[in-house]
Protein backbone atom coordinates (compact mmCIF):
# COMPACT_ATOMS: atom_id res chain seq x y z
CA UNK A 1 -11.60 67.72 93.44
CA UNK A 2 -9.63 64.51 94.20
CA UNK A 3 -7.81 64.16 96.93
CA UNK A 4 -4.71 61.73 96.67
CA UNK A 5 -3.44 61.91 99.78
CA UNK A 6 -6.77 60.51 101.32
CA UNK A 7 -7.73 57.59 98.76
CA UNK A 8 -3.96 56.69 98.86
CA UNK A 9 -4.92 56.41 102.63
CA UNK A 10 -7.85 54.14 102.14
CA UNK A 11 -7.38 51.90 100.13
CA UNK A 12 -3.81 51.38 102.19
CA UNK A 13 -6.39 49.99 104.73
CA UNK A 14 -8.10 47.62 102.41
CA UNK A 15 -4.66 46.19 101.53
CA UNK A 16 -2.76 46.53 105.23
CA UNK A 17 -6.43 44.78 106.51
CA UNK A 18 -5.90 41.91 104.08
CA UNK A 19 -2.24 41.39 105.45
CA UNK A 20 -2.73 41.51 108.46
CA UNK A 21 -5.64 38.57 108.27
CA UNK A 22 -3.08 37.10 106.21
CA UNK A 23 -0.29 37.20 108.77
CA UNK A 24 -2.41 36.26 111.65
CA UNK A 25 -3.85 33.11 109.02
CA UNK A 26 -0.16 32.05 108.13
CA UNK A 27 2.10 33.90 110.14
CA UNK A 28 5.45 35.12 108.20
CA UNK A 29 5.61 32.36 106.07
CA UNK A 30 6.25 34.24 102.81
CA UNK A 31 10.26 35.14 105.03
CA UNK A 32 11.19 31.68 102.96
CA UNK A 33 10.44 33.55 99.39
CA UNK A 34 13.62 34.36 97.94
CA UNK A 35 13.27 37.89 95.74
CA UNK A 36 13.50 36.18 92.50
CA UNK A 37 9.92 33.98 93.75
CA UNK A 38 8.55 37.30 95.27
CA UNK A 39 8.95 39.20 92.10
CA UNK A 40 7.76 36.11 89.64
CA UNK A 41 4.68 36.30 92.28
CA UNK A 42 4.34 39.72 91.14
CA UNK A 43 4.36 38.68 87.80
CA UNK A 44 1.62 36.02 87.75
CA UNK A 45 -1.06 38.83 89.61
CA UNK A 46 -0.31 41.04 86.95
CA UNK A 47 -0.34 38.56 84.07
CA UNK A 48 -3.62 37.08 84.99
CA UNK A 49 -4.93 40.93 85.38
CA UNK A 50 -3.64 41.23 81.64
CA UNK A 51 -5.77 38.04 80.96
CA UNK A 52 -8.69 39.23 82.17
CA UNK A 53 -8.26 42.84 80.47
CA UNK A 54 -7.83 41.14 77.33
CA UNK A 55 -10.36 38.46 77.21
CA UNK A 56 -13.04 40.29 79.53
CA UNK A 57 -13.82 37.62 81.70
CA UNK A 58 -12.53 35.83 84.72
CA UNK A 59 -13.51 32.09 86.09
CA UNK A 60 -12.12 32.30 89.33
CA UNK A 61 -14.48 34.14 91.67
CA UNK A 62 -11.40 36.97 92.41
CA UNK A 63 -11.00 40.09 89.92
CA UNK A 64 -8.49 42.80 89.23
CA UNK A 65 -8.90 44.37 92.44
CA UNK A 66 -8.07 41.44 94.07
CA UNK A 67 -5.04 40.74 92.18
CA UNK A 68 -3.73 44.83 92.47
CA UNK A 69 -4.32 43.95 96.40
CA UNK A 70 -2.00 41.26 95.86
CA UNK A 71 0.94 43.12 93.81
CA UNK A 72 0.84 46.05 96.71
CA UNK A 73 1.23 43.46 99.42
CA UNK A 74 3.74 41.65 97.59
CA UNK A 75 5.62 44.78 96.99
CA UNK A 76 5.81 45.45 100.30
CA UNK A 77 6.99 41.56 100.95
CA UNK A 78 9.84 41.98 98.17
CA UNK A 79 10.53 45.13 100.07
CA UNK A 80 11.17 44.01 103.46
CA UNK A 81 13.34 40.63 101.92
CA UNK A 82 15.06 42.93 100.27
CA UNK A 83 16.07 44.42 104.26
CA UNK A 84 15.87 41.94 106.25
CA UNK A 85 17.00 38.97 103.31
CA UNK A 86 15.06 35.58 103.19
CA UNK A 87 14.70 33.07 105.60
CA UNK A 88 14.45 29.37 106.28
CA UNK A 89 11.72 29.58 108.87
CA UNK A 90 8.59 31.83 109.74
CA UNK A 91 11.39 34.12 111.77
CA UNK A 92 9.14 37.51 111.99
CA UNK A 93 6.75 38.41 114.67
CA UNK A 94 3.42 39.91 113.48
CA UNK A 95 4.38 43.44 115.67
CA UNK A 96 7.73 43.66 114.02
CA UNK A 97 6.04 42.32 110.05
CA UNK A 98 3.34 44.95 110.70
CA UNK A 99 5.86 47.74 111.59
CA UNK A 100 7.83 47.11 108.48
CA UNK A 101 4.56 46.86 106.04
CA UNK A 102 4.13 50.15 107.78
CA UNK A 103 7.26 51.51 106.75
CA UNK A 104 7.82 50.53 103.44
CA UNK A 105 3.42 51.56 102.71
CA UNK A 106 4.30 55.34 104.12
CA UNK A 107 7.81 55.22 101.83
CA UNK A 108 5.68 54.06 98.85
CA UNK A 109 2.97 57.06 100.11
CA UNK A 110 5.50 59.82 100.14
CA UNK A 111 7.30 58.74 96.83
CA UNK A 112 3.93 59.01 94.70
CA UNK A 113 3.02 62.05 96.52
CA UNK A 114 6.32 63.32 95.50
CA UNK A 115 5.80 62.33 91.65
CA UNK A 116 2.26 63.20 91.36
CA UNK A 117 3.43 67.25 92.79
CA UNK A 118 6.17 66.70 89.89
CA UNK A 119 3.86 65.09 87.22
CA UNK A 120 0.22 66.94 87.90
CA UNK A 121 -1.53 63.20 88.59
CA UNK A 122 -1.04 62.38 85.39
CA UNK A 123 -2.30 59.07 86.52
CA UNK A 124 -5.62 60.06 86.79
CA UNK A 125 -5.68 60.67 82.82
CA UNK A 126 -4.00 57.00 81.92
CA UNK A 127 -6.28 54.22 80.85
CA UNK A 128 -6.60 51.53 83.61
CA UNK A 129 -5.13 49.15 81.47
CA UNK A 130 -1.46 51.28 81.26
CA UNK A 131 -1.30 50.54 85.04
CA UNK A 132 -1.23 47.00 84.17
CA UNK A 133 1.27 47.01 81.13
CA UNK A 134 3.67 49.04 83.48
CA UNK A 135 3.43 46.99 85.99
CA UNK A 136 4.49 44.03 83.83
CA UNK A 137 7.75 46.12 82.21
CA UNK A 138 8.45 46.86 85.72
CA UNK A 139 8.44 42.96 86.66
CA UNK A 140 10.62 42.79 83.74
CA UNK A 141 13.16 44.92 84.19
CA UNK A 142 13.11 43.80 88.17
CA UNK A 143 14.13 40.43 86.33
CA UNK A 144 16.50 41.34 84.70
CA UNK A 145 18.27 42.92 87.63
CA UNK A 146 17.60 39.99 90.07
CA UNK A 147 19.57 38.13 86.66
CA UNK A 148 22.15 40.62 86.97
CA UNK A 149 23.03 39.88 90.64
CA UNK A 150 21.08 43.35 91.57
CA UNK A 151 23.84 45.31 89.50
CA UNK A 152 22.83 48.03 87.35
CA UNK A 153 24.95 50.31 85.23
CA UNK A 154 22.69 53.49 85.14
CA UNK A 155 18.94 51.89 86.12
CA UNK A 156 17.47 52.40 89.48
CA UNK A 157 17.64 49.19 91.54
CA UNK A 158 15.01 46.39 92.34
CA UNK A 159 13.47 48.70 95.24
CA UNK A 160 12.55 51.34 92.85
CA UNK A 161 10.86 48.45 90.89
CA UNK A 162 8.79 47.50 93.52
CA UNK A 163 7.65 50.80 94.43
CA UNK A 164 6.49 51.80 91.13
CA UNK A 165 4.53 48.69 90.75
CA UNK A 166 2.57 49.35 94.47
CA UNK A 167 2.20 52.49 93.44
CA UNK A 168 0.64 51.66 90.04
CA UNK A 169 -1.51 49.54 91.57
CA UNK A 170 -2.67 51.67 94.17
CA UNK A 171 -3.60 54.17 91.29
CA UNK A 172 -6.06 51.21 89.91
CA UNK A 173 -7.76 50.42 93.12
CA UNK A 174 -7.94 53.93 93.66
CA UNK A 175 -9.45 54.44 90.23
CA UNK A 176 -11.76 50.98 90.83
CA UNK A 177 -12.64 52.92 94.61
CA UNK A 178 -13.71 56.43 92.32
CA UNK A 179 -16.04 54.29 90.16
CA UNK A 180 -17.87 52.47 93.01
CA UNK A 181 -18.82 55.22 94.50
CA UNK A 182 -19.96 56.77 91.31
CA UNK A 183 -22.15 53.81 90.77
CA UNK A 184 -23.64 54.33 94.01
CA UNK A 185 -24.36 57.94 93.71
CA UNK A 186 -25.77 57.36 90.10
């Protein structure tokens, strides 16, 4: 039996872990991305995730994993511009850019453990390669928005957006987690 709540925990680690690095390597420099260069960002992880699904190889030394990594912790980014609104300096303290990751990573947590009650974890029966392909619409139709001036007429807003895509790519990592330790165990 799998249990979501737990590898949704985990591999929260790997990425929070990786931003953290990253914020103590850089500090908040990523406060000077507008949303529109957050969410083409976005867009080039997926895309070259696409690229390597399709052509089955990769000559830079990181993979998918890397790249869904990158989409959850950009998500998160996109999120907290979308609150706080961009900057012209490095205006965050590491305390107060971990607390928000924090935040927006338990708000991402509680709305997939609300869909997956609603849709059965459905997830777990989609090809690995869906994840990616609804990542990209999602970039797309968070473009289209952004074009829009964030107005929809019916649509859910550029927040939504970036939530689904963390949360699609936290289903991958959790599905690239499952199949490491099935490898080991085999």
């Amino acid at each position: 039996m799998n249990n979501t709540d737990q590898q949704f925990d985990q591999v929260a680690v790997i990425c929070r872990d990786i931003f953290t690095t990253k914020m103590k390597d850089y500090g908040a420099s990523w406060r000077i991305l507008r949303p529109k260069s957050v969410t083409d960002q976005i867009y080039i992880k997926a895309n070259r995730i696409r690229s390597i699904e399709t052509k089955g190889v990769s000559k830079v030394d990181e993979g998918i994993r890397s790249e869904l990594i990158g989409i959850v912790n950009y998500g998160i980014i996109g999120l907290i511009q979308l609150e706080l609104g961009n900057s012209e300096t490095d205006d965050l303290s590491f305390e107060h850019g971990l607390s928000l990751y924090n935040k927006y990573m338990q708000q991402a947590k509680e709305l997939m453990m609300a869909k997956n009650h609603d849709y059965d974890e459905a997830w777990r029966s989609m090809r690995t390669e869906s994840y990616t392909d609804l990542i990209l619409m999602k970039i797309y139709r968070t473009k289209q928005i952004e074009d829009n001036q964030g107005k929809t007429l019916i649509s859910e807003g550029i927040d939504a957006n970036y939530f689904d895509m963390i949360n699609y790519s936290m289903f991958g990592l959790i599905k690239m987690e499952e199949d490491k330790s099935i490898e080991l165990t085999n």
